[in-house]
Protein backbone atom coordinates (compact mmCIF):
# COMPACT_ATOMS: atom_id res chain seq x y z
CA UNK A 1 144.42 79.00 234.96
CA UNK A 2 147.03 80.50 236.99
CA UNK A 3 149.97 78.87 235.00
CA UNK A 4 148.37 80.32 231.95
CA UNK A 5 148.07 83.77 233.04
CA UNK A 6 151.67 83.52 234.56
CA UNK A 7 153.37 82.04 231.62
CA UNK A 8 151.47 84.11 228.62
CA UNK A 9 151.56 87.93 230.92
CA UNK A 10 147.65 87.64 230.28
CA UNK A 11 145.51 88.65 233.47
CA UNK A 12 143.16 85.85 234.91
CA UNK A 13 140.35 88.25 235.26
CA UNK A 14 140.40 88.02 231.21
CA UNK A 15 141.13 84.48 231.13
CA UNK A 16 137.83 83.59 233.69
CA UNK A 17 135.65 85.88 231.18
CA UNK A 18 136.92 84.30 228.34
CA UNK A 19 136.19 80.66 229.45
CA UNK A 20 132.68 81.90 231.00
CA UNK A 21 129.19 82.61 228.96
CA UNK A 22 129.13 83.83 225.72
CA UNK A 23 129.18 87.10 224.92
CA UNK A 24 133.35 88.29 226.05
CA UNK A 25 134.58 90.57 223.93
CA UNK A 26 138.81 89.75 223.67
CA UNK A 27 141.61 91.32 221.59
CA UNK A 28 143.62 89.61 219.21
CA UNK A 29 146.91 90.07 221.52
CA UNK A 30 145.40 87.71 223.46
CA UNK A 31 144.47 85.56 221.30
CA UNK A 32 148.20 85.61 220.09
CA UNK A 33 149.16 84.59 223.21
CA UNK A 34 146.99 81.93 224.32
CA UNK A 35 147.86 80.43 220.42
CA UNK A 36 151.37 80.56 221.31
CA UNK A 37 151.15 79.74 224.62
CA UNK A 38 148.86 76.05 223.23
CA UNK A 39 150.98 75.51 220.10
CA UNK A 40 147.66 76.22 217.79
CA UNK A 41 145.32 78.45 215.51
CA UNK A 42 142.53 80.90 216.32
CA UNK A 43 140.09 79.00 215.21
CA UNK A 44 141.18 76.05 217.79
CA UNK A 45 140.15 78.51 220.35
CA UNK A 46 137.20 80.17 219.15
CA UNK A 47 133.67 79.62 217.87
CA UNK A 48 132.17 81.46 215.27
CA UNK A 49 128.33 81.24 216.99
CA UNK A 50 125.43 84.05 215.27
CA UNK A 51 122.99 85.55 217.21
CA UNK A 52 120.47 84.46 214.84
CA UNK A 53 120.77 81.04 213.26
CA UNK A 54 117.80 81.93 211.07
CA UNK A 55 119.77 85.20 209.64
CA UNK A 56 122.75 83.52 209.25
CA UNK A 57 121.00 81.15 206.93
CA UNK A 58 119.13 84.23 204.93
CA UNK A 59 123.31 85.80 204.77
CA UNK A 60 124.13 82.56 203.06
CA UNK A 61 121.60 82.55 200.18
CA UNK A 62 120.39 79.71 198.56
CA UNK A 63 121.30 76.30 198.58
């Protein structure tokens, strides 16, 4: 984690809370970062997870 942090300027405070539970809050600068840092996308670094998988399902409408 260290080489990360050094290499993309982002602290490793941010970087532990990021890889910890759910529930971290981050910035899209970092996520700029870390994508050009790995060579990849957003989405190849996050997870779209509701709070609710029964709500989510009622959002979606029928089938």
């Amino acid at each position: 984690m260290s080489e990360i942090a050094t290499e993309t300027g982002i602290n490793r405070t941010v970087l532990s809370k990021m890889s910890g539970p759910r529930g971290y809050n981050t910035t899209t600068d970092v996520l700029e970062r870390l994508c050009r840092y790995f060579g990849c996308q957003a989405g190849d670094l996050v997870e779209y997870v509701p709070d609710d998988p029964e709500a989510s399902e009622e959002d979606e409408g029928p089938s």
